[in-house]
C-alpha atoms as a PDB file:
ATOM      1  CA  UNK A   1       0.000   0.000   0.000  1.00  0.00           C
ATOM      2  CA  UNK A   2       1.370   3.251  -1.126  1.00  0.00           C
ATOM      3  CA  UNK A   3       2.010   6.437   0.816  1.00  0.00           C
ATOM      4  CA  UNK A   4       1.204   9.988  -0.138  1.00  0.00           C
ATOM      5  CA  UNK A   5       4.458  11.912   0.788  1.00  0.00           C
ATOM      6  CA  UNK A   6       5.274  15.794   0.779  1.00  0.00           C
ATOM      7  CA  UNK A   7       8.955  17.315   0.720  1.00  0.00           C
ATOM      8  CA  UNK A   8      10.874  19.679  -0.358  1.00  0.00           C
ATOM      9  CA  UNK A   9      13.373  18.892  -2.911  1.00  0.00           C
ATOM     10  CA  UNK A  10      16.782  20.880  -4.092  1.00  0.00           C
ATOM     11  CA  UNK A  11      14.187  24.086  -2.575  1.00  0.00           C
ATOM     12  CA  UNK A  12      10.632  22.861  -4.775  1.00  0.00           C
ATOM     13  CA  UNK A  13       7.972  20.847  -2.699  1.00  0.00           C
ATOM     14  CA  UNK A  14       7.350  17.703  -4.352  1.00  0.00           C
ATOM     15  CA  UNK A  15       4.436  15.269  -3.777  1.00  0.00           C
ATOM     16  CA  UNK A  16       4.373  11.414  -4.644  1.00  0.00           C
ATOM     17  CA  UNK A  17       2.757   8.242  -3.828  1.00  0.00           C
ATOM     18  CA  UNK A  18       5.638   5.874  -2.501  1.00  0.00           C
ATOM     19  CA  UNK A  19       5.692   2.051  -1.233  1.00  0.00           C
ATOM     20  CA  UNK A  20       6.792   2.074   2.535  1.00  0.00           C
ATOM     21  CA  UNK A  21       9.775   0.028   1.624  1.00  0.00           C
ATOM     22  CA  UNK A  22      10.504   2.747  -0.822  1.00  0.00           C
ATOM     23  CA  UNK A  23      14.291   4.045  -0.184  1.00  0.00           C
ATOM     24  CA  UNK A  24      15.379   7.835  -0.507  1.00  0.00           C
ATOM     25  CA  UNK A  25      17.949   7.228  -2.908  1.00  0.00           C
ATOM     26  CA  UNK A  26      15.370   5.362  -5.097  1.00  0.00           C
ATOM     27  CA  UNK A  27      12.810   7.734  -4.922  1.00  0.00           C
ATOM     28  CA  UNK A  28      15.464  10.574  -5.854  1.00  0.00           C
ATOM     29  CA  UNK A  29      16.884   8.434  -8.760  1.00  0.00           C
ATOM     30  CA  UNK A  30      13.807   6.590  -9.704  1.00  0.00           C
ATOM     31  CA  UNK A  31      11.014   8.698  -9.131  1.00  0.00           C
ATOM     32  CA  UNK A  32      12.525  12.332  -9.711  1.00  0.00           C
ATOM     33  CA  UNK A  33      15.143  12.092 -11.977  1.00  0.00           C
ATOM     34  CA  UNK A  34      18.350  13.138 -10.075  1.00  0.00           C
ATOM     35  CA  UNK A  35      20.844  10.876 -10.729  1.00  0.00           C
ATOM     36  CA  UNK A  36      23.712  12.644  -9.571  1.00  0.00           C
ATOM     37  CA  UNK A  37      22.925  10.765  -6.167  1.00  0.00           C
ATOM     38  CA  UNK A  38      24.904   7.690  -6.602  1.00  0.00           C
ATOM     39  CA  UNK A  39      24.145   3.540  -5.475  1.00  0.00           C
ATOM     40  CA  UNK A  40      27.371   2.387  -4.601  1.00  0.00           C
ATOM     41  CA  UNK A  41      27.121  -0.003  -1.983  1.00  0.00           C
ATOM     42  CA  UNK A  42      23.184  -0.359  -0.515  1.00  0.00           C
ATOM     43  CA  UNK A  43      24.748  -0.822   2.303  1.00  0.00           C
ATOM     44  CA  UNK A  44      25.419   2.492   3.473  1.00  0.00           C
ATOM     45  CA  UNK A  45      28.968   1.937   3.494  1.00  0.00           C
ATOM     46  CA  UNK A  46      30.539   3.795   0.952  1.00  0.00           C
ATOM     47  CA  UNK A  47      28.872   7.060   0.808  1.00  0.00           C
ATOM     48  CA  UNK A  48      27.787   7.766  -2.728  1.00  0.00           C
ATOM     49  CA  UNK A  49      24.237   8.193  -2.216  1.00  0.00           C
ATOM     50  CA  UNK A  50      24.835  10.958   0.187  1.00  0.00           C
ATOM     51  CA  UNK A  51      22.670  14.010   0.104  1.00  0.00           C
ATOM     52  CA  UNK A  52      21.531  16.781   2.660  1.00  0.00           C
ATOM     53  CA  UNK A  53      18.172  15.750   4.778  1.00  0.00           C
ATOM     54  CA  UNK A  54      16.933  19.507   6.893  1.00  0.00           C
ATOM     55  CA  UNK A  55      20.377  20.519   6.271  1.00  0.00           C
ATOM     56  CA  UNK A  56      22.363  17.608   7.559  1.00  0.00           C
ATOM     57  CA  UNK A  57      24.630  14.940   5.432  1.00  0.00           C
ATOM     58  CA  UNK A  58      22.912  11.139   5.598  1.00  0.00           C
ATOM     59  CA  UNK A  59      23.189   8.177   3.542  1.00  0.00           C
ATOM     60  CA  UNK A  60      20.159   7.906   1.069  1.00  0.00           C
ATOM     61  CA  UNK A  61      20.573   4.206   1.297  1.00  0.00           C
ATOM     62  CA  UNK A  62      19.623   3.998   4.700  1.00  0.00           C
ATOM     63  CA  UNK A  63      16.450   6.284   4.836  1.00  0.00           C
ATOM     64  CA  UNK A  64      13.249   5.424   3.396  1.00  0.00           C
ATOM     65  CA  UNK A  65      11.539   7.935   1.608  1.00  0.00           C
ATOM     66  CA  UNK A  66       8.445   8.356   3.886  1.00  0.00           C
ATOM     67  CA  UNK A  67      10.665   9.232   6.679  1.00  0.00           C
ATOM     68  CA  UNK A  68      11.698  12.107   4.360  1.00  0.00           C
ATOM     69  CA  UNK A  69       8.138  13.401   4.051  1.00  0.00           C
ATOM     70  CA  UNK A  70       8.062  17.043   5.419  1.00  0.00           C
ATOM     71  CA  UNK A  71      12.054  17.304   5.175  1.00  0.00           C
ATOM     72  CA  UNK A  72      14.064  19.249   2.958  1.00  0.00           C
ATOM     73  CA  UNK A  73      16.376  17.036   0.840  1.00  0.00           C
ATOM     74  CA  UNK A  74      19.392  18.945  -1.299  1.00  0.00           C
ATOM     75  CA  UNK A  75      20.792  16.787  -3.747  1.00  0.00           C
ATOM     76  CA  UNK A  76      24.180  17.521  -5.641  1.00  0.00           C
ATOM     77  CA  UNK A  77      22.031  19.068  -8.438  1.00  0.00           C
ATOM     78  CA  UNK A  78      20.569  21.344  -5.859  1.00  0.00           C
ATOM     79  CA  UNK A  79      23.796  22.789  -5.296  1.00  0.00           C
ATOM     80  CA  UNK A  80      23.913  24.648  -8.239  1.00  0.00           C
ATOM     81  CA  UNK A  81      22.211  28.226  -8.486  1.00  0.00           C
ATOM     82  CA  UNK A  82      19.161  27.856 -10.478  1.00  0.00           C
ATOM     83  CA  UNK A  83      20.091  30.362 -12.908  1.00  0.00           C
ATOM     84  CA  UNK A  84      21.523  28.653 -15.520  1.00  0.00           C
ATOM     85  CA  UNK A  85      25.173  30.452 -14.887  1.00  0.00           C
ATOM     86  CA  UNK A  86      26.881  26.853 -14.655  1.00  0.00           C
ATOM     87  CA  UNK A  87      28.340  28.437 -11.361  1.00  0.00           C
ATOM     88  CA  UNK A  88      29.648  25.856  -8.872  1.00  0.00           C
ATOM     89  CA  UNK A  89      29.192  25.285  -5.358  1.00  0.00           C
ATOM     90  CA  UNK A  90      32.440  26.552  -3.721  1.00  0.00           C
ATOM     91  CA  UNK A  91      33.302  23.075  -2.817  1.00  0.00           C
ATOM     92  CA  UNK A  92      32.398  21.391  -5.915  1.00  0.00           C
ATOM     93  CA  UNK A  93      34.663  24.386  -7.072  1.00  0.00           C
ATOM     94  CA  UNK A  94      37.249  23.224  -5.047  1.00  0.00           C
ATOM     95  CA  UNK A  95      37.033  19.855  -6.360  1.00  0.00           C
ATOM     96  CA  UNK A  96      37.806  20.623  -9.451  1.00  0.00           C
ATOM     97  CA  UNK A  97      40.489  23.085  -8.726  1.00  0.00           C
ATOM     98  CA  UNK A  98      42.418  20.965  -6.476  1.00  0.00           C
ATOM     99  CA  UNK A  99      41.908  17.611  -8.854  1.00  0.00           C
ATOM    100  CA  UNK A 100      39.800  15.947  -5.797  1.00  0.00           C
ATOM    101  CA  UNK A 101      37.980  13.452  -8.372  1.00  0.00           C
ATOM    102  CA  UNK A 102      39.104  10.809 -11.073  1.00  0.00           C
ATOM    103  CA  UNK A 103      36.131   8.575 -12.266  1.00  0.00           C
ATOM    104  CA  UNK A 104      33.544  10.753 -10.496  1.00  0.00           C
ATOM    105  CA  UNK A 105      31.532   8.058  -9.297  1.00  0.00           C
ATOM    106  CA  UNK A 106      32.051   9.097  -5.552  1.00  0.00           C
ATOM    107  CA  UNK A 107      32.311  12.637  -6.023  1.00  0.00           C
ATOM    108  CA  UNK A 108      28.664  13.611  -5.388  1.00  0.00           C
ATOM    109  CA  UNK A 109      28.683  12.196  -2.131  1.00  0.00           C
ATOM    110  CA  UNK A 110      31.836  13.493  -0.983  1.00  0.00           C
ATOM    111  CA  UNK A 111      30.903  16.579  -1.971  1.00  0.00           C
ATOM    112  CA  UNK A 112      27.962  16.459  -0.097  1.00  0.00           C
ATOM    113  CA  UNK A 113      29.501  15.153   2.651  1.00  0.00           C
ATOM    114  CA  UNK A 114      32.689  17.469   2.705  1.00  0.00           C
ATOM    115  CA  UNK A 115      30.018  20.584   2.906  1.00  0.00           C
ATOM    116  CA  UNK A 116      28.138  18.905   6.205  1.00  0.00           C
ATOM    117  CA  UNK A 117      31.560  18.345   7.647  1.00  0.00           C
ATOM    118  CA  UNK A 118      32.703  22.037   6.731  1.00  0.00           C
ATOM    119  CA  UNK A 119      29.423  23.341   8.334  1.00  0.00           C
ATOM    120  CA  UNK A 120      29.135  21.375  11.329  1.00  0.00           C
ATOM    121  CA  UNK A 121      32.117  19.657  12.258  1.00  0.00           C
ATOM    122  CA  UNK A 122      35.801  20.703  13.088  1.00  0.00           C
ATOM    123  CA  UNK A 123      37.820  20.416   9.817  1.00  0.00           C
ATOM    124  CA  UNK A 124      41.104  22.208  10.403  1.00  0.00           C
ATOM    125  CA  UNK A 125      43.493  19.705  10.049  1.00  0.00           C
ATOM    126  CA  UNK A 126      43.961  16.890   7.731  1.00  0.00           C
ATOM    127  CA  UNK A 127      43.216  14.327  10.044  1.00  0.00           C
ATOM    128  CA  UNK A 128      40.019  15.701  11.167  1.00  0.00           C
ATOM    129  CA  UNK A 129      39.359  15.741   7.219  1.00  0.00           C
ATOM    130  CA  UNK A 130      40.586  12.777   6.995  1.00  0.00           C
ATOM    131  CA  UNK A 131      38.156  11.653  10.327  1.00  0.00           C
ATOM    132  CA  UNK A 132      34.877  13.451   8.953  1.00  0.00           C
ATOM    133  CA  UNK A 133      35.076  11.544   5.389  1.00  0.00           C
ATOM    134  CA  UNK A 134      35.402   8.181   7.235  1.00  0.00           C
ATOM    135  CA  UNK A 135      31.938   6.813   5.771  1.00  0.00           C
ATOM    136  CA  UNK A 136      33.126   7.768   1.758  1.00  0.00           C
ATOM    137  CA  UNK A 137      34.331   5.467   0.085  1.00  0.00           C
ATOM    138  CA  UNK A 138      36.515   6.740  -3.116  1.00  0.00           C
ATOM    139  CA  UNK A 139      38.368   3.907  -5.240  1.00  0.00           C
ATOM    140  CA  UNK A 140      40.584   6.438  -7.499  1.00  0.00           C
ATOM    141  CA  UNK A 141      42.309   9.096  -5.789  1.00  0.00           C
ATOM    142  CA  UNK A 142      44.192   7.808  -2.741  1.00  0.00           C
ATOM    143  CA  UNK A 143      42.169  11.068  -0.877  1.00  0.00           C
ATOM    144  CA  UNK A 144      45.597  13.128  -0.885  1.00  0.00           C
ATOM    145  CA  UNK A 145      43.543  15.766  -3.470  1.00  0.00           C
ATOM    146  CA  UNK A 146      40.381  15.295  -1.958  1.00  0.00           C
ATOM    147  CA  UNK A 147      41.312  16.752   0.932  1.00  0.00           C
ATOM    148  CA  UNK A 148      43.368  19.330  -0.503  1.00  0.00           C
ATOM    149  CA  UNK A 149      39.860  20.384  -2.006  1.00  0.00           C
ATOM    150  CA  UNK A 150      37.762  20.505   0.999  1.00  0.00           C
ATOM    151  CA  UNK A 151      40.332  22.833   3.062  1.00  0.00           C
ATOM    152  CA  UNK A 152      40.358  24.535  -0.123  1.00  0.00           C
ATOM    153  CA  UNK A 153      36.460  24.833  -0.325  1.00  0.00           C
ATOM    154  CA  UNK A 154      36.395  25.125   3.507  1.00  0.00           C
ATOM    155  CA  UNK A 155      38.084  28.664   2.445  1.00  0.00           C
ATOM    156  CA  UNK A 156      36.214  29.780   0.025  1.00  0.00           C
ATOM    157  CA  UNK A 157      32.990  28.856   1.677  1.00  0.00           C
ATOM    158  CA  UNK A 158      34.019  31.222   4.417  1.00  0.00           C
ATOM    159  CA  UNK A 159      33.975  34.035   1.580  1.00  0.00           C
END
């Protein structure tokens, strides 16, 4: 038996029917179309599917979509002003600056994740980096760049 659910999405209310079992990531990839929220793992384990629930970095994975319903969910797309000006997000900025991707497959989630830990967690030194990434997973880039880019968009998020 579905569910009627209300949220806000990347900052436009959205309203769908969803099965109970029905996971956040799914509903984001399946359901609305933004697929720059990543299945990695389903286990919650390596971080891909991360995106921003009221403002705080969780694991899409391991959230059902109903539990969403009244939230506000920002995806990697919702980073972006909606204006069309192709302007980045001072960390995805960063990430691209500083080389802190190869395939891309993990980069939405880190990104994602590397802005929670910037607002809400100390970041200062590369160990505490290092310590607030823990749960991403990134196959590619040995993490010497990546967190190179999030003291670098740490920085310019201060701005």
């Amino acid at each position: 038996m579905s569910q009627k659910i209300t949220l806000k999405v990347n900052g436009k209310s959205v309203t769908r029917e969803v099965a109970p079992d029905r996971l956040l990531v799914q509903f984001l990839r399946e359901d609305l179309a933004l697929t720059g929220t990543h299945v990695g793992c389903d286990t919650s384990q390596c971080g891909a599917c991360t995106v921003h629930l009221n403002g705080r970095a969780v694991k899409s994975c391991n959230v059902l979509a109903v539990q969403a319903a009244g939230a506000e969910v920002t995806t990697i797309e919702g980073l972006t002003p909606p204006t069309g000006s192709g302007e980045l997000h001072p960390m995805q900025a960063a990430f691209k600056e500083c080389h802190g991707l190869q395939c891309g497959f993990c980069t939405p989630g880190m990104v994602m994740s590397a802005i929670d830990l910037v607002q809400h967690h100390r970041c200062s030194s590369e160990a505490e980096i290092r310590e607030g990434l823990e749960g991403n997973i990134c196959r590619c880039t040995g993490y010497q760049n990546i967190v190179r880019a999030v003291q670098l968009g740490a920085q310019n998020m201060a701005k």
